[in-house]
Protein backbone atom coordinates (compact mmCIF):
# COMPACT_ATOMS: atom_id res chain seq x y z
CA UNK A 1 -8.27 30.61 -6.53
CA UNK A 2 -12.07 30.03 -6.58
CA UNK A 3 -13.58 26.72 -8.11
CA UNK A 4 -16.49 24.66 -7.80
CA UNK A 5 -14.88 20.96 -8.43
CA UNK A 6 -11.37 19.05 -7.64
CA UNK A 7 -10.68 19.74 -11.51
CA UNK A 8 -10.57 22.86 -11.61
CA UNK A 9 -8.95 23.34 -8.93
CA UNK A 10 -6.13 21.65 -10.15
CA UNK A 11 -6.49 23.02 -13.94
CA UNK A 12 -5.40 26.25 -12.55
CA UNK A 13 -2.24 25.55 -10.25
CA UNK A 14 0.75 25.93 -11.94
CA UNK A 15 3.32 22.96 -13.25
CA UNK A 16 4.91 21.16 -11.18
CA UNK A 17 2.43 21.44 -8.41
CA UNK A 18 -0.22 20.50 -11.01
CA UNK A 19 1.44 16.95 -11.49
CA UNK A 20 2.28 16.70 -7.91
CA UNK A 21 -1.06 16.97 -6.48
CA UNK A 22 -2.57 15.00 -9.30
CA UNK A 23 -0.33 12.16 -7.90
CA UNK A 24 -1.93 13.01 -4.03
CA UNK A 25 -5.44 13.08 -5.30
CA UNK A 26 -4.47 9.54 -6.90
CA UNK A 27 -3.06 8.33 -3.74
CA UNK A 28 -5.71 9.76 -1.17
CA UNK A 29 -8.43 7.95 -4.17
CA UNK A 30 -6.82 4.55 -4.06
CA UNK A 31 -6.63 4.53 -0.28
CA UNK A 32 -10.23 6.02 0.14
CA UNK A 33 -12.11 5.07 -2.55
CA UNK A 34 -15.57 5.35 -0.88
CA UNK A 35 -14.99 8.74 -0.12
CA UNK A 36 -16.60 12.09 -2.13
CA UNK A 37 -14.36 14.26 -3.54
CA UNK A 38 -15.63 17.64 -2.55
CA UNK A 39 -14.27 21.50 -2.20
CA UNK A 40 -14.04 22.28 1.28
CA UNK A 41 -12.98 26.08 2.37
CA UNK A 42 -11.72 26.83 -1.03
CA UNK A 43 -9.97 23.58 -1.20
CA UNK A 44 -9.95 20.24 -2.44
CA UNK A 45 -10.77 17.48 -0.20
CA UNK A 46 -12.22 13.97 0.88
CA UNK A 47 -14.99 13.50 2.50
CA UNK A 48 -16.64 10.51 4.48
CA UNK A 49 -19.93 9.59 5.77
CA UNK A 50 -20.30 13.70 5.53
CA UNK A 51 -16.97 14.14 7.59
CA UNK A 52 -13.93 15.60 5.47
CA UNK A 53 -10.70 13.32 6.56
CA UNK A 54 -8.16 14.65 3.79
CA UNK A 55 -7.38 17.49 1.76
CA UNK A 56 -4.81 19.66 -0.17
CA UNK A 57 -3.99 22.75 -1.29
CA UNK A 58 -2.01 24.76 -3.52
CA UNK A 59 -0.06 27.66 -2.37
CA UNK A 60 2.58 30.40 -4.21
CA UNK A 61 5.81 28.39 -2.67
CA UNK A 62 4.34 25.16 -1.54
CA UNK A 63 2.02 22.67 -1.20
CA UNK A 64 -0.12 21.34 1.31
CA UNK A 65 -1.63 18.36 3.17
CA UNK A 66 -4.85 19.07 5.31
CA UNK A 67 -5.87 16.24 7.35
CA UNK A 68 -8.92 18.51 8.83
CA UNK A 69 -7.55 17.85 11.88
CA UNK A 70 -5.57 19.52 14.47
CA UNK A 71 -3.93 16.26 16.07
CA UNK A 72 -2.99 14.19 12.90
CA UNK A 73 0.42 16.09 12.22
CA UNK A 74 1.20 16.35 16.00
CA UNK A 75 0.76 12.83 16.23
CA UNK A 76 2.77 11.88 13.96
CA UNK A 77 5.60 14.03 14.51
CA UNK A 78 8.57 11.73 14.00
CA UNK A 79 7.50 10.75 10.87
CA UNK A 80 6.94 14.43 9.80
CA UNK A 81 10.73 15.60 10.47
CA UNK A 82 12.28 17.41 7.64
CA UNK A 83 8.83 18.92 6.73
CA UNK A 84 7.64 22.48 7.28
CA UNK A 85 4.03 22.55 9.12
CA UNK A 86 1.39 24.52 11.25
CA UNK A 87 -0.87 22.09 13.42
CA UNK A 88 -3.42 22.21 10.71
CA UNK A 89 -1.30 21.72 7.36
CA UNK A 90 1.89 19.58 6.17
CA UNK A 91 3.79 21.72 3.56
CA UNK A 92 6.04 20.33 0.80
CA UNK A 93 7.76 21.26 -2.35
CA UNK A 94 5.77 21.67 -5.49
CA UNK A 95 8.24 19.24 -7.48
CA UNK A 96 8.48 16.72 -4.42
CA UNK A 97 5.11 14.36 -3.80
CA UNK A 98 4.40 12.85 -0.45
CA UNK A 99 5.79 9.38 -0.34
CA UNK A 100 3.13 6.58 -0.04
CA UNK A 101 3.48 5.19 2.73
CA UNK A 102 3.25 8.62 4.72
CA UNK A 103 0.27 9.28 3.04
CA UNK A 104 -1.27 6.28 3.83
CA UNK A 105 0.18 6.58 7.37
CA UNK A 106 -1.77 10.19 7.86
CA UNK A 107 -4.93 8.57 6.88
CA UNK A 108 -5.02 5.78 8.91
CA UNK A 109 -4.20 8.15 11.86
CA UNK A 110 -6.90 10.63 10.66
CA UNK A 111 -9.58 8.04 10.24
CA UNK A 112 -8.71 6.40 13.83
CA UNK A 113 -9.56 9.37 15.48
CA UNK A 114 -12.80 9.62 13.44
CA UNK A 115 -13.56 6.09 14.59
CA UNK A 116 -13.30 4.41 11.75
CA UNK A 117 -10.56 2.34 9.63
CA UNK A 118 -9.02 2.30 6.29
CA UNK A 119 -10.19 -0.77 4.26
CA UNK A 120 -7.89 -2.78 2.09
């Protein structure tokens, strides 16, 4: 899948992921609200002061979280039990959305390491 913006991106993945990363994108967007949406190696993603801190993809059996980072997911481990991942990319169900509080948890981890904090 090729496309130029976040919207159509997500006008062609299939139902449920459709709804399910519609509910990320809101989640990442309420939590990062300065930040550019942008397409970043094919895929949607969040960028900050030019750096990209979050991202997501769609995929034929799952879905994914891409904190453009190779020590976000290790660091957080514990909290990531029960999910399937590679050191770059949190997978989950297409019908299952990544709780909050995780969510916000792997962007205040991200944005730590990038120096820089997540404001309320």
């Amino acid at each position: 899948m090729v496309a130029n913006d976040v919207d159509s991106y997500l006008a062609e993945v299939p139902e449920p992921g459709r709804k399910t990363l519609n509910q990320l994108r809101s989640d990442i967007r309420a939590l990062l609200p300065e930040a550019q949406e942008c397409i970043s190696y094919q895929m949607p993603a969040f960028r900050i002061d030019g750096e990209v801190v979050a991202g997501f993809a769609a995929f034929t059996h799952h879905l994914a979280y891409l904190p453009h980072s190779g020590s976000v997911l290790p660091a957080l481990a514990a909290d990531l039990a029960g999910y399937e991942m590679t050191k770059s990319s949190l997978h989950f169900p297409p019908d299952q959305p990544l709780p909050q509080p995780l969510v916000r948890k792997l962007i205040e981890t991200r944005l730590r390491e990038s120096g820089k904090d997540l404001t309320d």
